[in-house]
N, C-alpha and C. Protein backbone atom coordinates (compact mmCIF):
# COMPACT_ATOMS: atom_id res chain seq x y z
N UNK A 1 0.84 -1.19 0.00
CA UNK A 1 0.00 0.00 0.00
C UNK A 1 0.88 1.25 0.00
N UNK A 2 0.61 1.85 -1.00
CA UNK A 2 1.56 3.26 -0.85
C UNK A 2 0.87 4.60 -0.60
N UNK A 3 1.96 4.89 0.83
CA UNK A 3 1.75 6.13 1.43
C UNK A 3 1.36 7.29 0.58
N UNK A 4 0.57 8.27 0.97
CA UNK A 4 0.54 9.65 0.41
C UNK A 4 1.58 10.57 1.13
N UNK A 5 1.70 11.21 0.81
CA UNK A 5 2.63 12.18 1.43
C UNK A 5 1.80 13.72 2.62
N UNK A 6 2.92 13.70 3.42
CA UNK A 6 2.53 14.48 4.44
C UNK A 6 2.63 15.92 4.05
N UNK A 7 1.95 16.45 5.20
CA UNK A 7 1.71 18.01 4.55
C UNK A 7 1.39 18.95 5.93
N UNK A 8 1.31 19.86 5.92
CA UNK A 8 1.73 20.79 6.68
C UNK A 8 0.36 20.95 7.72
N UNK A 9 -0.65 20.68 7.53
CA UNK A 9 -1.83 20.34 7.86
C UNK A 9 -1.90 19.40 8.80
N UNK A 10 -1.40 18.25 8.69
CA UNK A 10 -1.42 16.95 9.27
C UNK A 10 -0.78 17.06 10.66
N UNK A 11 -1.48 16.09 11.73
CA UNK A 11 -1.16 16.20 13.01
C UNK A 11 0.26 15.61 13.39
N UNK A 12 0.99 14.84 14.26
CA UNK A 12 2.22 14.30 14.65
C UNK A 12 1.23 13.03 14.73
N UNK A 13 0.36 12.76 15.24
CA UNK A 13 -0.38 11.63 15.64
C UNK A 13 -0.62 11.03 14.10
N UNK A 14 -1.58 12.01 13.19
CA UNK A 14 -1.81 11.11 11.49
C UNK A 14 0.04 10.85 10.94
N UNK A 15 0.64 11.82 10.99
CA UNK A 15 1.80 10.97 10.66
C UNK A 15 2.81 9.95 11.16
N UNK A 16 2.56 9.58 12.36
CA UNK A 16 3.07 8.63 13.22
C UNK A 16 2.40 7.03 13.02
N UNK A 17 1.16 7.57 12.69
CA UNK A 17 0.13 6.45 12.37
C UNK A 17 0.41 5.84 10.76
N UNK A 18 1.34 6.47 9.86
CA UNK A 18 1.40 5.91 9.06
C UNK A 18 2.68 5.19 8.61
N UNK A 19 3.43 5.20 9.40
CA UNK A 19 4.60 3.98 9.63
C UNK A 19 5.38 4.33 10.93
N UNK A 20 5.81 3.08 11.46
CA UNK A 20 6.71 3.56 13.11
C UNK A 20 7.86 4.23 13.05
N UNK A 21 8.61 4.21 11.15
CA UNK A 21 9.77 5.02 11.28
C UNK A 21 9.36 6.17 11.10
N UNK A 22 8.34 6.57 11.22
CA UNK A 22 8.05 8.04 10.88
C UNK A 22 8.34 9.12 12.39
N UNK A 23 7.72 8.49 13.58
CA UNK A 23 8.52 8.97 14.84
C UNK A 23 9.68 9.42 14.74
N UNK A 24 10.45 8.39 14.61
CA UNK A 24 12.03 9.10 14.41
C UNK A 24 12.43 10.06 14.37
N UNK A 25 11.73 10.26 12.43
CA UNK A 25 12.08 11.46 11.53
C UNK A 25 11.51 12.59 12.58
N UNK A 26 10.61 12.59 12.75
CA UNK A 26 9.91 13.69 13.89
C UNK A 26 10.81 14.43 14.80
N UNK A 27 11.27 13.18 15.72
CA UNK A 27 12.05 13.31 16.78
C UNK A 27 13.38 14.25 16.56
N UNK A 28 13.76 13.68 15.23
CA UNK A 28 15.34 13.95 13.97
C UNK A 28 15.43 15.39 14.35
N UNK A 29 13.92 15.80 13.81
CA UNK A 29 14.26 17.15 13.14
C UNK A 29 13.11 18.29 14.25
N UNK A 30 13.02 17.94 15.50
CA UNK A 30 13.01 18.87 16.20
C UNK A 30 11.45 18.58 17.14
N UNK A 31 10.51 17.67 16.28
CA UNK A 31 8.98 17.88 16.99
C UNK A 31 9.14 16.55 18.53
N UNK A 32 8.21 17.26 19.15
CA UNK A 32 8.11 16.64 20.78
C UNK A 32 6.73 16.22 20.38
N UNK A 33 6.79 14.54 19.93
CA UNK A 33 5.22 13.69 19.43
C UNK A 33 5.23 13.47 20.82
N UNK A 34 6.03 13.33 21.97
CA UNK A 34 5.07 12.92 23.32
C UNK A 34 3.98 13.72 23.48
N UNK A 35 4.02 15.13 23.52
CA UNK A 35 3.34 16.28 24.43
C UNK A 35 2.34 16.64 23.10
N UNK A 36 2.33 16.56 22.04
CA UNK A 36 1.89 17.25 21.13
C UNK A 36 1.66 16.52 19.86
N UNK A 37 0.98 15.68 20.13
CA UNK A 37 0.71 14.48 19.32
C UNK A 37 -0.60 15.10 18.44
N UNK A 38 -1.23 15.79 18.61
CA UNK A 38 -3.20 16.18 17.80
C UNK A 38 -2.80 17.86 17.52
N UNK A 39 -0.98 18.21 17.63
CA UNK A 39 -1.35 19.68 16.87
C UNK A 39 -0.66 19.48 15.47
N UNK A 40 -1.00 20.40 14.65
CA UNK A 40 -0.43 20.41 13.22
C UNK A 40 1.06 20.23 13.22
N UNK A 41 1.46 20.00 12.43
CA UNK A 41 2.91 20.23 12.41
C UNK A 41 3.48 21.88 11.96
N UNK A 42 2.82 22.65 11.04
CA UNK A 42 2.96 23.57 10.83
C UNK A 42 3.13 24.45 12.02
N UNK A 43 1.88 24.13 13.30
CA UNK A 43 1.83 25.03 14.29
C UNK A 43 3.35 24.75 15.33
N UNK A 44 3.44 23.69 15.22
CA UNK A 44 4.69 23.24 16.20
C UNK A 44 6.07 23.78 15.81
N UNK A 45 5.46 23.73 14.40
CA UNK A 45 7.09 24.46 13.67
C UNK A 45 7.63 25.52 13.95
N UNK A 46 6.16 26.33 13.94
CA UNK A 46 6.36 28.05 14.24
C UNK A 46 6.48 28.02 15.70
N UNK A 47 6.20 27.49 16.39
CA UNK A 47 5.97 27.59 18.10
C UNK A 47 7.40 27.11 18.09
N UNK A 48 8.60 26.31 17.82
CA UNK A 48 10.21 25.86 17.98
C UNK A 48 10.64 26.25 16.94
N UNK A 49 10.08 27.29 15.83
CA UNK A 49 11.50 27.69 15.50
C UNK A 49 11.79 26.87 14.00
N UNK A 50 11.23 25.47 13.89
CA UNK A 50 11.67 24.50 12.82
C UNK A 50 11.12 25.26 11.48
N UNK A 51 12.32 25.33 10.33
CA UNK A 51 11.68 24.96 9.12
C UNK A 51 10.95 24.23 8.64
N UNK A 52 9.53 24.90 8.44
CA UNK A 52 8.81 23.45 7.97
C UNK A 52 8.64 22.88 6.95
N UNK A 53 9.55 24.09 5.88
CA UNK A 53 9.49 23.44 4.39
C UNK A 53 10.77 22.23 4.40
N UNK A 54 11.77 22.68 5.06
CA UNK A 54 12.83 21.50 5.70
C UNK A 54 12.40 20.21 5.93
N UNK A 55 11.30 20.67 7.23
CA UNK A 55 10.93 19.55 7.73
C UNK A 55 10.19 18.69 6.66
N UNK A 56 8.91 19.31 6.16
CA UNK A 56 8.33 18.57 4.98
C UNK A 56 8.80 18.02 4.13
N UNK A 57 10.13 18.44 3.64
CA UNK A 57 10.74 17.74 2.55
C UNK A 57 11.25 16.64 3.00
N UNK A 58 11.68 16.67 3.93
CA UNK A 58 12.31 15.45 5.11
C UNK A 58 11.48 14.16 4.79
N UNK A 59 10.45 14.71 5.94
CA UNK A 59 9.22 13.79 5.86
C UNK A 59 8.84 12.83 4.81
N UNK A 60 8.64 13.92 3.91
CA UNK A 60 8.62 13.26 2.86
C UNK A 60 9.38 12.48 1.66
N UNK A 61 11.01 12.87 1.61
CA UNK A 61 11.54 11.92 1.36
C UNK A 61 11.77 10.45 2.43
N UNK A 62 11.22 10.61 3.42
CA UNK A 62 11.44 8.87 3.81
C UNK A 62 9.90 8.77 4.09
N UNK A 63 8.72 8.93 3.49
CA UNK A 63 7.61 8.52 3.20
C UNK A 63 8.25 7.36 1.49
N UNK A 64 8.82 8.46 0.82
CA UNK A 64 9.25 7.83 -0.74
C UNK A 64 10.14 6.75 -0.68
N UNK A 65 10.97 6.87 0.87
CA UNK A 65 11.71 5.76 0.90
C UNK A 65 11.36 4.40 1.24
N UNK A 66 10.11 4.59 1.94
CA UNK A 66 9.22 3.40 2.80
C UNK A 66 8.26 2.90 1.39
N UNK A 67 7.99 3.57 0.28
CA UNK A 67 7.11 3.13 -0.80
C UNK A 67 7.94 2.88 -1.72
N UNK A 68 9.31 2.66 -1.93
CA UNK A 68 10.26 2.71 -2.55
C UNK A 68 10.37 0.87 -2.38
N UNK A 69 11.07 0.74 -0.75
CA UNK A 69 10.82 -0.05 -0.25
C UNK A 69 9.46 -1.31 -0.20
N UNK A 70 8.62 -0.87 0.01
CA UNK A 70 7.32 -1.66 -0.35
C UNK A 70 7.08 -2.09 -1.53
N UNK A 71 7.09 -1.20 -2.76
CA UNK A 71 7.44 -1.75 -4.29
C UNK A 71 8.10 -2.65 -4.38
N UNK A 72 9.59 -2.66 -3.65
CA UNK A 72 10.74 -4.02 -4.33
C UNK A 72 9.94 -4.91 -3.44
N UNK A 73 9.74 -4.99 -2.40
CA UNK A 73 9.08 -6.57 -1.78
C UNK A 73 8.09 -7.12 -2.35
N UNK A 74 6.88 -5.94 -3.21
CA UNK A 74 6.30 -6.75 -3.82
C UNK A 74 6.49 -6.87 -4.56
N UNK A 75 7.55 -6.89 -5.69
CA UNK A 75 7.87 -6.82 -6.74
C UNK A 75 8.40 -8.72 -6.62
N UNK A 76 9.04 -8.65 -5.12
CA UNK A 76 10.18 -9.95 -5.21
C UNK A 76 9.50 -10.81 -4.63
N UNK A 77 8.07 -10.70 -4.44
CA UNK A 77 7.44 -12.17 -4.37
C UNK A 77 6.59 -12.36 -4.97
């Protein structure tokens, strides 16, 4: 099943929910998903400071990497 891509709109909670390495990336690049799991990411960005076009691009290249991934497995069975 391949991911859509995240967007500036979207909570820490909808993008956490759509693969477990996605936490990480979160964590990587500056957002606190403990405390602030149901606010936008946009709002969190501006409230610390984060680039969120940074961040988004982030995000979203290892969304492409996880569907990248999912393609060859089904490809190889």
């Amino acid at each position: 099943m391949k991911l859509e891509h995240v967007d500036e709109k979207m909570t820490l909670k909808e993008i956490m929910d759509m693969d477990p390495s996605m936490e990480t990336e979160l964590f990587q690049l500056g957002f606190n998903a403990c405390c602030s799991k149901m606010e936008k990411v946009e709002d969190i960005a501006l409230d610390k400071g984060i680039d969120l076009k940074r961040a988004i691009d982030t995000l979203n290249g290892k969304i492409d990497e996880i569907n990248t991934v999912s393609e060859l497995l089904e490809d190889y069975q």
